[in-house]
N, C-alpha and C. Protein backbone atom coordinates (compact mmCIF):
# COMPACT_ATOMS: atom_id res chain seq x y z
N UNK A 1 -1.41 -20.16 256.96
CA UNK A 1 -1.34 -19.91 258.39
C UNK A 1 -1.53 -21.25 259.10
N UNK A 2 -0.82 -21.68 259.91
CA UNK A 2 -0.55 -23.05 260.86
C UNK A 2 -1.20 -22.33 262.61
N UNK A 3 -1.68 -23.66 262.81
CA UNK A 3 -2.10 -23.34 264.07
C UNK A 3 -1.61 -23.90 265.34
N UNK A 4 -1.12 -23.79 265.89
CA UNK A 4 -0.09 -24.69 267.04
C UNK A 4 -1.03 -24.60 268.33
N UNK A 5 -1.36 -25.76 269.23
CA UNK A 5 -1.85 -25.85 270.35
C UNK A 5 -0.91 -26.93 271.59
N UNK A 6 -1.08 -26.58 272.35
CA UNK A 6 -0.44 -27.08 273.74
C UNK A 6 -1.91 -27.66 274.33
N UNK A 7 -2.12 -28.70 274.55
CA UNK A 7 -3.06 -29.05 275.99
C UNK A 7 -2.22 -29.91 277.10
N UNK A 8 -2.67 -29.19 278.55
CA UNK A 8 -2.55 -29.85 279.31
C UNK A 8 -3.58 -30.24 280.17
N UNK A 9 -3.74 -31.49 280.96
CA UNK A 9 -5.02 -32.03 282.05
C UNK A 9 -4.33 -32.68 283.10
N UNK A 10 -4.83 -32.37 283.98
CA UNK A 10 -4.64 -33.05 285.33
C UNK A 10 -6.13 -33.08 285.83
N UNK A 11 -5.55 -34.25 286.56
CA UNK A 11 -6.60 -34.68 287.88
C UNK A 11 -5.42 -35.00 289.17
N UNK A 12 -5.54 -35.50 290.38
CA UNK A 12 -5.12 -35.80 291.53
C UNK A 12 -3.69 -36.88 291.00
N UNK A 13 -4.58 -38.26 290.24
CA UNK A 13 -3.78 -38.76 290.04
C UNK A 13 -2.97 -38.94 288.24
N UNK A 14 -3.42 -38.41 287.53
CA UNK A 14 -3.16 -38.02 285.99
C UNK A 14 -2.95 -37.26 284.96
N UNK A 15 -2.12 -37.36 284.47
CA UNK A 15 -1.95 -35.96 283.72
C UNK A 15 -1.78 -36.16 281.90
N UNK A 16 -1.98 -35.11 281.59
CA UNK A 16 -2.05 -35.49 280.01
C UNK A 16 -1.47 -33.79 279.30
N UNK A 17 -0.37 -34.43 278.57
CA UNK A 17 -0.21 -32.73 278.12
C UNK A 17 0.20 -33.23 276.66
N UNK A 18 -0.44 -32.50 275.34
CA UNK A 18 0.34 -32.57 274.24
C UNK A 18 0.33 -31.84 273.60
N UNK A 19 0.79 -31.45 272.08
CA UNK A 19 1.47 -30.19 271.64
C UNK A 19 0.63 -31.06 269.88
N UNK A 20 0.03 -29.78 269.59
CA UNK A 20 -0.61 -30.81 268.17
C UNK A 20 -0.19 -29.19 267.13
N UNK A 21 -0.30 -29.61 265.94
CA UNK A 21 0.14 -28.58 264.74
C UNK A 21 -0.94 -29.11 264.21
N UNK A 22 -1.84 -27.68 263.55
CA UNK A 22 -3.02 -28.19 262.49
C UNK A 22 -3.99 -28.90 262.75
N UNK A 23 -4.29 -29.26 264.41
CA UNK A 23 -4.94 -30.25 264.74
C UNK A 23 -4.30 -31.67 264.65
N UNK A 24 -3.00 -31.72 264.44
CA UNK A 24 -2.73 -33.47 264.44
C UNK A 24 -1.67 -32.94 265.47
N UNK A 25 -1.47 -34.19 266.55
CA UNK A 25 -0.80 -34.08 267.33
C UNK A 25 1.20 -34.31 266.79
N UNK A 26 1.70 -34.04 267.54
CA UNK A 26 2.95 -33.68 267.44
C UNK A 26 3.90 -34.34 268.31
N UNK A 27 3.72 -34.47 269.48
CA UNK A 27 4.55 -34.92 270.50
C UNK A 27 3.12 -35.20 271.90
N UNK A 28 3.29 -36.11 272.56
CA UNK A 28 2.36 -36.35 273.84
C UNK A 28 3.27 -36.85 274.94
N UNK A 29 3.03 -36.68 275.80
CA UNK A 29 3.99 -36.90 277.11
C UNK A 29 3.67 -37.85 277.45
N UNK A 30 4.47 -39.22 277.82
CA UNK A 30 3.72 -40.25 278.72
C UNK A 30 4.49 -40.27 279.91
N UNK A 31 3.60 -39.76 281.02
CA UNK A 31 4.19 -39.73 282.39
C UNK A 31 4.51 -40.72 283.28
N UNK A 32 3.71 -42.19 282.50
CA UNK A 32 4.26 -43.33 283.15
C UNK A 32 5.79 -43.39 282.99
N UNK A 33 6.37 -43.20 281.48
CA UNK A 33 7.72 -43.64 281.07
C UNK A 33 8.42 -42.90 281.19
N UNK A 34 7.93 -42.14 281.30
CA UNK A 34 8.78 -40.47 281.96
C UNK A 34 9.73 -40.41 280.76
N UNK A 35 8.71 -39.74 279.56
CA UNK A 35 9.32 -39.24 278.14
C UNK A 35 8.16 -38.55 277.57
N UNK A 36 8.68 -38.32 276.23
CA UNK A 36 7.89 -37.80 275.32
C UNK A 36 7.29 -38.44 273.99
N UNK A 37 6.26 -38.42 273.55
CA UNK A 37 6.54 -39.62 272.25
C UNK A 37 6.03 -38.58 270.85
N UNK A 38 7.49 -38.56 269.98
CA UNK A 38 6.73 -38.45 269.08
C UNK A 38 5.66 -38.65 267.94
N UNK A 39 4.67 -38.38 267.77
CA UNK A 39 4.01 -38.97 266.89
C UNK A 39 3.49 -38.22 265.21
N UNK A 40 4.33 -37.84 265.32
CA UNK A 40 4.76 -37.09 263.92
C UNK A 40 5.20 -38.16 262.65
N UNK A 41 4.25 -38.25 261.56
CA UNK A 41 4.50 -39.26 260.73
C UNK A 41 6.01 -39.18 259.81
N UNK A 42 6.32 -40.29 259.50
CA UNK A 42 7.75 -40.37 258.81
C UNK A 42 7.82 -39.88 257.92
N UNK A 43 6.83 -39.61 257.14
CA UNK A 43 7.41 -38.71 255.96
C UNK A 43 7.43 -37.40 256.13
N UNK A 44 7.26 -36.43 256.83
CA UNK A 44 7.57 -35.24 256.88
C UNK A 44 8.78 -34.94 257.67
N UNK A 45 9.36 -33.71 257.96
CA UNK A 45 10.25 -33.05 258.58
C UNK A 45 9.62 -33.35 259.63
N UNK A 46 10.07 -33.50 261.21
CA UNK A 46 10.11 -33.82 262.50
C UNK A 46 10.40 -32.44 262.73
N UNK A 47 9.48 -31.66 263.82
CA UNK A 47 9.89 -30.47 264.24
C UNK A 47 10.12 -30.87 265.99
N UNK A 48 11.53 -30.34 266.23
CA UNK A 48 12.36 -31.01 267.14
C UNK A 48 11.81 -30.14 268.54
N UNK A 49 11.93 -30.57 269.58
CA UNK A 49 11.68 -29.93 270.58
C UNK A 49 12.22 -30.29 271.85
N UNK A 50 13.21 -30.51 271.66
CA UNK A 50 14.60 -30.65 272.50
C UNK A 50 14.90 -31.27 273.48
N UNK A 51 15.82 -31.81 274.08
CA UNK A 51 15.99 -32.87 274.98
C UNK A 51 15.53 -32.72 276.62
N UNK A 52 14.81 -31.46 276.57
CA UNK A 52 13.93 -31.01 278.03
C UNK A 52 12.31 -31.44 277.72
N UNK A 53 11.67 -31.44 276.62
CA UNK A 53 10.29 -31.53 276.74
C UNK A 53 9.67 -32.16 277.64
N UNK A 54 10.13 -32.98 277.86
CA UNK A 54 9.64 -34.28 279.39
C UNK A 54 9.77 -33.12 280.26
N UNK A 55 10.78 -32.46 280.76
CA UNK A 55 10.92 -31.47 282.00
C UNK A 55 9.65 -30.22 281.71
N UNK A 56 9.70 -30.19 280.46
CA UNK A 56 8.39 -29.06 280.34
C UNK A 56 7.35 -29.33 280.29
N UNK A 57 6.77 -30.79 279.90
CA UNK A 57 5.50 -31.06 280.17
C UNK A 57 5.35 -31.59 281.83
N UNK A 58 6.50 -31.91 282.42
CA UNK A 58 6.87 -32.17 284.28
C UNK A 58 6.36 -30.64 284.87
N UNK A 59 6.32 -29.72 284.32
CA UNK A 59 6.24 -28.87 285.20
C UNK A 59 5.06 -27.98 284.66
N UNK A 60 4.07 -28.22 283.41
CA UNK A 60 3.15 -28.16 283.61
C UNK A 60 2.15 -28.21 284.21
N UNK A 61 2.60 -30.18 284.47
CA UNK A 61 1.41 -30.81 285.09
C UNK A 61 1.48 -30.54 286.68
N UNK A 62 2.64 -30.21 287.36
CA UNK A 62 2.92 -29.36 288.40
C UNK A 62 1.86 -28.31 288.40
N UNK A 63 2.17 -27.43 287.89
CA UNK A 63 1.45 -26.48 287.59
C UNK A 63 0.12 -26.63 287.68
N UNK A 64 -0.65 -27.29 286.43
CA UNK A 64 -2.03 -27.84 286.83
C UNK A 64 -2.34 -28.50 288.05
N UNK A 65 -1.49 -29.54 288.84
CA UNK A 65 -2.08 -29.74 289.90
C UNK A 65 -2.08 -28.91 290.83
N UNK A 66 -1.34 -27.90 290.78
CA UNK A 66 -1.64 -26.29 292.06
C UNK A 66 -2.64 -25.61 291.62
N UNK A 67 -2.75 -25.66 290.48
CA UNK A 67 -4.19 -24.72 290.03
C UNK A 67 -5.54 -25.60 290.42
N UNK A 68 -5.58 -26.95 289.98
CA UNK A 68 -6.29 -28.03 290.31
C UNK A 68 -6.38 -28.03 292.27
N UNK A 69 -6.06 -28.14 293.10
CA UNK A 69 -5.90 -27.72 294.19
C UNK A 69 -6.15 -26.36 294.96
N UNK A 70 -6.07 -25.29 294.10
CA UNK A 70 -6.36 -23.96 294.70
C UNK A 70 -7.90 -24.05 294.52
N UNK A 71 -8.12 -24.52 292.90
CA UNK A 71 -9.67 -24.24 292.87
C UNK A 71 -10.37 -25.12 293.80
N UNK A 72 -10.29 -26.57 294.03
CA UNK A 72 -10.92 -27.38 294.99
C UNK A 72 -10.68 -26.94 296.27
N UNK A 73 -9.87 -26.02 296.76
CA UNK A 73 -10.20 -25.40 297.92
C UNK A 73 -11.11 -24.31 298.30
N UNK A 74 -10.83 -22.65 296.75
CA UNK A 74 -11.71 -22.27 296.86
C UNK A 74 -13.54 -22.97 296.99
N UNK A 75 -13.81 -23.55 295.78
CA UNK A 75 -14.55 -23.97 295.77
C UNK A 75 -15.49 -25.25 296.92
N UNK A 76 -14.80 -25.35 297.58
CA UNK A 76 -15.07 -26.76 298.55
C UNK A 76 -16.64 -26.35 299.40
N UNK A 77 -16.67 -25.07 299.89
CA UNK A 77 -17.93 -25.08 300.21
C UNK A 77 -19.25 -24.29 299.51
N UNK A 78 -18.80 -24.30 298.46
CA UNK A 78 -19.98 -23.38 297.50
C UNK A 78 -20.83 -24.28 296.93
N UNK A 79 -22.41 -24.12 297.42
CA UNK A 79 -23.25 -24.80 296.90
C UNK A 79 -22.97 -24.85 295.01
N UNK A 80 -23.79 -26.07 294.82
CA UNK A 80 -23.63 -26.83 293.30
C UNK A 80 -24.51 -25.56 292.85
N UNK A 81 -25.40 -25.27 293.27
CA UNK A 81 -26.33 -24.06 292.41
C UNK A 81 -26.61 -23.07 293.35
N UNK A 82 -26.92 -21.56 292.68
CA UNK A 82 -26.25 -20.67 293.07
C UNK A 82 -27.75 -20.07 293.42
């Protein structure tokens, strides 16, 4: 049994999303270069993930920054302790 994970992070100005198999990463997005990098070692099979991944980790981090934004609004006047 294989275990496949997606993370994504944002902050205001940063984002970080990558895709790991087994715990070793797989592909990581770099949003400066506006790509994807694989980092899947050469000797195995490369599991492909198609010429959009940049657009799908783009609209993640979209994503996280509206979620990132809804909560800092809810949250904006709720005391630190309750």
């Amino acid at each position: 049994i294989h275990t496949e994970m997606q993370m994504i992070g944002c902050s205001e100005t940063e984002g970080a999303f990558d895709i790991s198999l087994d715990e070793e990463d797989m592909i990581v997005a770099d949003f400066i270069a506006e790509r994807v990098v694989d980092t899947q070692p050469s000797f195995v099979d490369h599991v492909s993930f198609g010429k959009d991944a940049f657009q799908v980790a783009m609209r993640n981090l979209i994503t996280c920054r509206r979620n990132l934004n809804i909560t800092q609004k809810a949250l904006k006047d709720q005391p630190l302790e309750s």
